[in-house]
PDB file of N, CA and C in Angstrom:
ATOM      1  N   UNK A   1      81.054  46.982 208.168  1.00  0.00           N
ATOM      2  CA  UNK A   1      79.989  46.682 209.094  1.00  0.00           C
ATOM      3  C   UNK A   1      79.529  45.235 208.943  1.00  0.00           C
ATOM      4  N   UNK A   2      79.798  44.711 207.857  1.00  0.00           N
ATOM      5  CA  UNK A   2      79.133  43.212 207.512  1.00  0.00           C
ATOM      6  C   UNK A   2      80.095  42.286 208.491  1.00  0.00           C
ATOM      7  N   UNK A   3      81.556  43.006 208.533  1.00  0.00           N
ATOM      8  CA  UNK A   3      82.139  42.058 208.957  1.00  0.00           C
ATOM      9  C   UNK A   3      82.042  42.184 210.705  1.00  0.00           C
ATOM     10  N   UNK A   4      81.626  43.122 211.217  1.00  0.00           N
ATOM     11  CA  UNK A   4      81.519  43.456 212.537  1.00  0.00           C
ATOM     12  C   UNK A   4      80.136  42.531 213.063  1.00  0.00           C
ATOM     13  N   UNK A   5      78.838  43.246 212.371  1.00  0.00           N
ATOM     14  CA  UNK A   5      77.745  41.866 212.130  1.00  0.00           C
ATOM     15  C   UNK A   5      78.121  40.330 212.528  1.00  0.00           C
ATOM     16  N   UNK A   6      78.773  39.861 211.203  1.00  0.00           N
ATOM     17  CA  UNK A   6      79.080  38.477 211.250  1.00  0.00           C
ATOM     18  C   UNK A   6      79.111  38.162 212.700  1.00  0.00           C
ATOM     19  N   UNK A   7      80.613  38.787 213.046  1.00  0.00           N
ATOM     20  CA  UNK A   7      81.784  38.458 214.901  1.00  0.00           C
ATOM     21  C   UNK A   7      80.651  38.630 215.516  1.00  0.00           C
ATOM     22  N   UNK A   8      79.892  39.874 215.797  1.00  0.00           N
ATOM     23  CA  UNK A   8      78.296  39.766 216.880  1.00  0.00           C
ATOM     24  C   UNK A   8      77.430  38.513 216.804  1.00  0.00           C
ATOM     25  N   UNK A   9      77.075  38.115 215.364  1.00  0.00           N
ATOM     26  CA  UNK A   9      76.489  36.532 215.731  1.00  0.00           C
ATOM     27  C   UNK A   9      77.078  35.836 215.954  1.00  0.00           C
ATOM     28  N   UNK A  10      78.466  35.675 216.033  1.00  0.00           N
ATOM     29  CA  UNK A  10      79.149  34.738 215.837  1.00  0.00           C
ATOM     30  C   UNK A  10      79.995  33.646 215.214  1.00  0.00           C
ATOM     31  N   UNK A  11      80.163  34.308 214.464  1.00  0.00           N
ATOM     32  CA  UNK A  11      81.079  33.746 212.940  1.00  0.00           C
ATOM     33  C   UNK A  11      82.290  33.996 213.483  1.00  0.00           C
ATOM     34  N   UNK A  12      83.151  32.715 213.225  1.00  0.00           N
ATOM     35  CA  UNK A  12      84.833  32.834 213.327  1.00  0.00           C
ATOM     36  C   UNK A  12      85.490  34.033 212.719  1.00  0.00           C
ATOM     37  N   UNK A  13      85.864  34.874 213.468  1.00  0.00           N
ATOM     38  CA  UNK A  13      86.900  35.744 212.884  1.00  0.00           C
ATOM     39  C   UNK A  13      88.170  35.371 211.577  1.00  0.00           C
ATOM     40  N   UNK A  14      88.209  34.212 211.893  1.00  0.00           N
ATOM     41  CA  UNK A  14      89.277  33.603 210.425  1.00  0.00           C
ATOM     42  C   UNK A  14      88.480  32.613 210.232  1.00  0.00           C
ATOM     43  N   UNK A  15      88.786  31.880 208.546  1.00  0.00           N
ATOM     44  CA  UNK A  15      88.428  30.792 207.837  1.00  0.00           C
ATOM     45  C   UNK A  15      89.610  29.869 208.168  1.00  0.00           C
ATOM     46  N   UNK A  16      89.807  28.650 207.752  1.00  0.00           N
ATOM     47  CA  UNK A  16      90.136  27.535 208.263  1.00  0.00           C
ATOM     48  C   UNK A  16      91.385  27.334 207.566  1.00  0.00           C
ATOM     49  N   UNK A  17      92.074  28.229 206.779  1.00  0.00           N
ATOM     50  CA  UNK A  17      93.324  28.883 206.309  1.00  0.00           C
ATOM     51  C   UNK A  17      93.702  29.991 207.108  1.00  0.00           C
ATOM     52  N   UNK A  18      93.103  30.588 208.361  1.00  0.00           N
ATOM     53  CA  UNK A  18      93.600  31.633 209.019  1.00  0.00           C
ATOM     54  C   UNK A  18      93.507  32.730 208.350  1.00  0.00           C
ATOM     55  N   UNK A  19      92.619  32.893 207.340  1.00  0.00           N
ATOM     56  CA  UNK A  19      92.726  34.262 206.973  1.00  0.00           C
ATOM     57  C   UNK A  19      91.599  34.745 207.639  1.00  0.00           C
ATOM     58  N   UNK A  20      91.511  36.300 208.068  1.00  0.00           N
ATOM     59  CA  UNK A  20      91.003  37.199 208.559  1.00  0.00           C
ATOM     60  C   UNK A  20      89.582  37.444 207.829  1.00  0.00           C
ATOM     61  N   UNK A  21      88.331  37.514 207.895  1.00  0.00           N
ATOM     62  CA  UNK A  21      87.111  37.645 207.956  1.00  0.00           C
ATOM     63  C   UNK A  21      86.962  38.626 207.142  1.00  0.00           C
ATOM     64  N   UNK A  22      87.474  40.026 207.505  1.00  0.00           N
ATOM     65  CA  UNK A  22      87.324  40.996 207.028  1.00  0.00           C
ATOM     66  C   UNK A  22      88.538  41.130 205.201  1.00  0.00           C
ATOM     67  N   UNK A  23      89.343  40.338 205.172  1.00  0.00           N
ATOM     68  CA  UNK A  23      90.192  40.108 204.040  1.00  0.00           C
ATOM     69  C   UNK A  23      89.531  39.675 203.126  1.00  0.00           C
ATOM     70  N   UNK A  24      89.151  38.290 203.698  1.00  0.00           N
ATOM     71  CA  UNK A  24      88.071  37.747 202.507  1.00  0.00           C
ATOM     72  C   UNK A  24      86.470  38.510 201.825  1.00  0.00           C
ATOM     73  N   UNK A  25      86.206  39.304 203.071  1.00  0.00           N
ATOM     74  CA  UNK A  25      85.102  40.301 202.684  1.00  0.00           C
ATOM     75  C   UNK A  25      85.705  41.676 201.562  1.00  0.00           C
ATOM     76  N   UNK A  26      87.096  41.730 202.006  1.00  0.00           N
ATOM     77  CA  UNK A  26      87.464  42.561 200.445  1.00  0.00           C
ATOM     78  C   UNK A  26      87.681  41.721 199.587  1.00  0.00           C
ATOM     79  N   UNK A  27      87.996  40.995 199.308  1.00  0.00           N
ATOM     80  CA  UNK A  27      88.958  40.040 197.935  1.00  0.00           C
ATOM     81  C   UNK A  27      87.352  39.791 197.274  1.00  0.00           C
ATOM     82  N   UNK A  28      86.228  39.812 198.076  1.00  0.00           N
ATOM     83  CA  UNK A  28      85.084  39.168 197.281  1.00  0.00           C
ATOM     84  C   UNK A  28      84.218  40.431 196.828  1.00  0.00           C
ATOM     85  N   UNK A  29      84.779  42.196 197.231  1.00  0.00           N
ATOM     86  CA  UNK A  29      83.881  43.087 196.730  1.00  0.00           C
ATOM     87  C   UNK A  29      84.787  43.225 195.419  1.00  0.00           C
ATOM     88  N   UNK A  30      83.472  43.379 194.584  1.00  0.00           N
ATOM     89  CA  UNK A  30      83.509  43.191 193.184  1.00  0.00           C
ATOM     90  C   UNK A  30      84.157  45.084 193.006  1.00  0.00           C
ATOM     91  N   UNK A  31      83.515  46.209 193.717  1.00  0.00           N
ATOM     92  CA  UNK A  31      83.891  47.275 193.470  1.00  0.00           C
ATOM     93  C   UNK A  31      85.470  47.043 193.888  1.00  0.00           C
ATOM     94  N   UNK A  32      86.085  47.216 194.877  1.00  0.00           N
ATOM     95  CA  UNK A  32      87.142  47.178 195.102  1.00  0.00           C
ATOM     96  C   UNK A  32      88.266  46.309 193.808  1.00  0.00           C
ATOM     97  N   UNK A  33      87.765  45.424 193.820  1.00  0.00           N
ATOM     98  CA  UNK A  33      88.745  44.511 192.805  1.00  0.00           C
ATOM     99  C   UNK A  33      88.690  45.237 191.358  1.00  0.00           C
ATOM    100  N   UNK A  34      87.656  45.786 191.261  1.00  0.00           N
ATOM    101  CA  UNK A  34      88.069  46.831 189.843  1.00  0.00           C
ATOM    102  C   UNK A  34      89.379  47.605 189.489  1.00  0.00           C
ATOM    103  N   UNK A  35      89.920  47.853 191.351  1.00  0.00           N
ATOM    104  CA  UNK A  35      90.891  48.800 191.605  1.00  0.00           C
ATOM    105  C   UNK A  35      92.013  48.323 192.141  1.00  0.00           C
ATOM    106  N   UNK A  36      92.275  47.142 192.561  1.00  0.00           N
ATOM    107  CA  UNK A  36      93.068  46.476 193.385  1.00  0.00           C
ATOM    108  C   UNK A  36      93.316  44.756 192.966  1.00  0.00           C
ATOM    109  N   UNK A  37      93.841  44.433 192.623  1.00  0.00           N
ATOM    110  CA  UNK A  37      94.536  42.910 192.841  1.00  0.00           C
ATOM    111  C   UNK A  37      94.290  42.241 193.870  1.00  0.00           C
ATOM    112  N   UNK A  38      93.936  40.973 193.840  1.00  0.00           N
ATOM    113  CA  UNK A  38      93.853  40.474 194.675  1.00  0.00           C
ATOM    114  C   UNK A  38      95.638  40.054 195.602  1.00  0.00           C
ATOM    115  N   UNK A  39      96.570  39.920 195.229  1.00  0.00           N
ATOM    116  CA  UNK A  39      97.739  40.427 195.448  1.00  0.00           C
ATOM    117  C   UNK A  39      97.691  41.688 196.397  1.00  0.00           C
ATOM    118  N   UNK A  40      97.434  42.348 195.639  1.00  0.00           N
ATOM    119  CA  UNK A  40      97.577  44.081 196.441  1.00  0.00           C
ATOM    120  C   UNK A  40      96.717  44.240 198.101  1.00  0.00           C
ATOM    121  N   UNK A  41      95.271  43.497 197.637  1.00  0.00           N
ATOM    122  CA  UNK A  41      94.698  43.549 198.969  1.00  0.00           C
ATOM    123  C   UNK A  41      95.405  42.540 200.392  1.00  0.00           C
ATOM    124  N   UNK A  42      96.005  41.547 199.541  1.00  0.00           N
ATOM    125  CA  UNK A  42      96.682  39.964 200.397  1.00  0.00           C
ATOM    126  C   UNK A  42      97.854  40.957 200.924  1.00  0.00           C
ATOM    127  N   UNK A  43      98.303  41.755 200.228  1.00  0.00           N
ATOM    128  CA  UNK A  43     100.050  42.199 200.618  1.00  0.00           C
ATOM    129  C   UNK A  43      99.121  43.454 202.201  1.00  0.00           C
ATOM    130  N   UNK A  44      98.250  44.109 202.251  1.00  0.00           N
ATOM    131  CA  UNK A  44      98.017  45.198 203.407  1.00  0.00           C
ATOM    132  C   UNK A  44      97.598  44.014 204.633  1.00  0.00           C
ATOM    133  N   UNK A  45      97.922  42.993 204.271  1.00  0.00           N
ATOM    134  CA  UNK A  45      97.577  41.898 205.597  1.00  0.00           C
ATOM    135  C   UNK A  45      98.619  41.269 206.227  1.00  0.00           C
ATOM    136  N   UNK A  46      99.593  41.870 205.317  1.00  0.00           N
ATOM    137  CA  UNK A  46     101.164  40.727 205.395  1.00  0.00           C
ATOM    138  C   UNK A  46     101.896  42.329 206.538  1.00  0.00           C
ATOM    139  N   UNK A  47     101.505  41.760 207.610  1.00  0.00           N
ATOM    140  CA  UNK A  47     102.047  42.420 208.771  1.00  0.00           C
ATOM    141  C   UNK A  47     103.748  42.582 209.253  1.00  0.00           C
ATOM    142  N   UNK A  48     104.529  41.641 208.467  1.00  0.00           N
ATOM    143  CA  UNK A  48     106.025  41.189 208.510  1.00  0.00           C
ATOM    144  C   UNK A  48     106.432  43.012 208.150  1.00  0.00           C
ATOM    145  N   UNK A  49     105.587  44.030 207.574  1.00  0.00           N
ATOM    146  CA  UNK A  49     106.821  45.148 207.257  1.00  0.00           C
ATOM    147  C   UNK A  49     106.013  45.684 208.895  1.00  0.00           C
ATOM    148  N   UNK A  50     105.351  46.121 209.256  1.00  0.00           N
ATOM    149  CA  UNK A  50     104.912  46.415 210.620  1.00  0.00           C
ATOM    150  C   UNK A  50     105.864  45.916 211.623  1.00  0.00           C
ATOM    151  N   UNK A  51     106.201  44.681 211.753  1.00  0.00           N
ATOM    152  CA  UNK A  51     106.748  44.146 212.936  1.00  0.00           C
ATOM    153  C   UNK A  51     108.227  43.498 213.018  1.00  0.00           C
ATOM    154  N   UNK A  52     108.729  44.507 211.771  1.00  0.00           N
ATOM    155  CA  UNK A  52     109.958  44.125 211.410  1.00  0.00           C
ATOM    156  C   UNK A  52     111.620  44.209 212.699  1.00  0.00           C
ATOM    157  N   UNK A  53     110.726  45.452 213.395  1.00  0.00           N
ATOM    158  CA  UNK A  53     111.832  45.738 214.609  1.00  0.00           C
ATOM    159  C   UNK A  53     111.403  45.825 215.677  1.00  0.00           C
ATOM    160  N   UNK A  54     110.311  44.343 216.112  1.00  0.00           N
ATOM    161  CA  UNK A  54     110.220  43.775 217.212  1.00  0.00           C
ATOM    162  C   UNK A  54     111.035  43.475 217.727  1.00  0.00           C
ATOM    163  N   UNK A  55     112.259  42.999 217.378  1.00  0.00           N
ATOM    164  CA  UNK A  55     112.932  41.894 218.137  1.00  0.00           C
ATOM    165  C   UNK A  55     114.241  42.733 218.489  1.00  0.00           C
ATOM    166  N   UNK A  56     114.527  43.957 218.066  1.00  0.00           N
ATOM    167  CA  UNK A  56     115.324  45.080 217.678  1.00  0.00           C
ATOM    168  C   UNK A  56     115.311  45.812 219.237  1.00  0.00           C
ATOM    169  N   UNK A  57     113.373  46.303 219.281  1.00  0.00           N
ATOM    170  CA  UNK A  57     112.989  46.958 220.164  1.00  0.00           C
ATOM    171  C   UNK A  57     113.141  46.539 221.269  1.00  0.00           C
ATOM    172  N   UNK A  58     111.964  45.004 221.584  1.00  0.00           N
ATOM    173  CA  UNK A  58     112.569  44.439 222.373  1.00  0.00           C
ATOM    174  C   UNK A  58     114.181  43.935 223.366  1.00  0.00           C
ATOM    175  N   UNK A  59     115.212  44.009 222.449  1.00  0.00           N
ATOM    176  CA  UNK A  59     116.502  44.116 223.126  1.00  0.00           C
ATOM    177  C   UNK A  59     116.756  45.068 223.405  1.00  0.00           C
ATOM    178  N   UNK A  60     116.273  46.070 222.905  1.00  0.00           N
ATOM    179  CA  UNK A  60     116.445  47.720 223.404  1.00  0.00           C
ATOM    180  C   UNK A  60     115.871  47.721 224.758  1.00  0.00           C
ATOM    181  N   UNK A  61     114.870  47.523 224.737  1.00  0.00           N
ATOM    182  CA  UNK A  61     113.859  47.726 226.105  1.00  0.00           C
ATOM    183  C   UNK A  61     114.672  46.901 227.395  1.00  0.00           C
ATOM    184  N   UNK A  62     114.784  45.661 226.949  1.00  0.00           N
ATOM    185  CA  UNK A  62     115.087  44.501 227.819  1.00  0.00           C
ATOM    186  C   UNK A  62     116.882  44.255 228.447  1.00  0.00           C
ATOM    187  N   UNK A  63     117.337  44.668 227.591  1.00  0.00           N
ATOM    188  CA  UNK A  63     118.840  44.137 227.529  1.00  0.00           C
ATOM    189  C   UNK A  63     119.851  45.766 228.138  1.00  0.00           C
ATOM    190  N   UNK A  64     118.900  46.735 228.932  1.00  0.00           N
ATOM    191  CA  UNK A  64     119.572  47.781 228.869  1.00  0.00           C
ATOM    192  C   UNK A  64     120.908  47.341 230.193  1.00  0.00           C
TER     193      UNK A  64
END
């Protein structure tokens, strides 16, 4: 919710490295990091295994 807040007043959705608003709002809760790496939280942002067979699909779709 803090990070939903922020975007309503108006705070950039990313910092000036492009990272995501809500990333940096985990990497800085102290509970979470008890349990998680900062590694571990950086890797559920790294979207490359998600969108691995874009380009797969896409020729599927396109190239019939």
């Amino acid at each position: 919710m803090k990070v939903w807040e922020e975007i309503q007043q108006g705070k950039p959705t990313t910092n000036e490295k492009g990272e995501s608003l809500y990333l940096n709002h985990l990497l800085a809760d102290e509970e979470l990091r008890t349990s998680l790496s900062e590694e571990a939280i950086r890797e559920c942002f790294n979207f490359d295994y998600y969108t691995k067979n874009v380009d797969k699909i896409f020729d599927r779709v396109f190239n019939k």
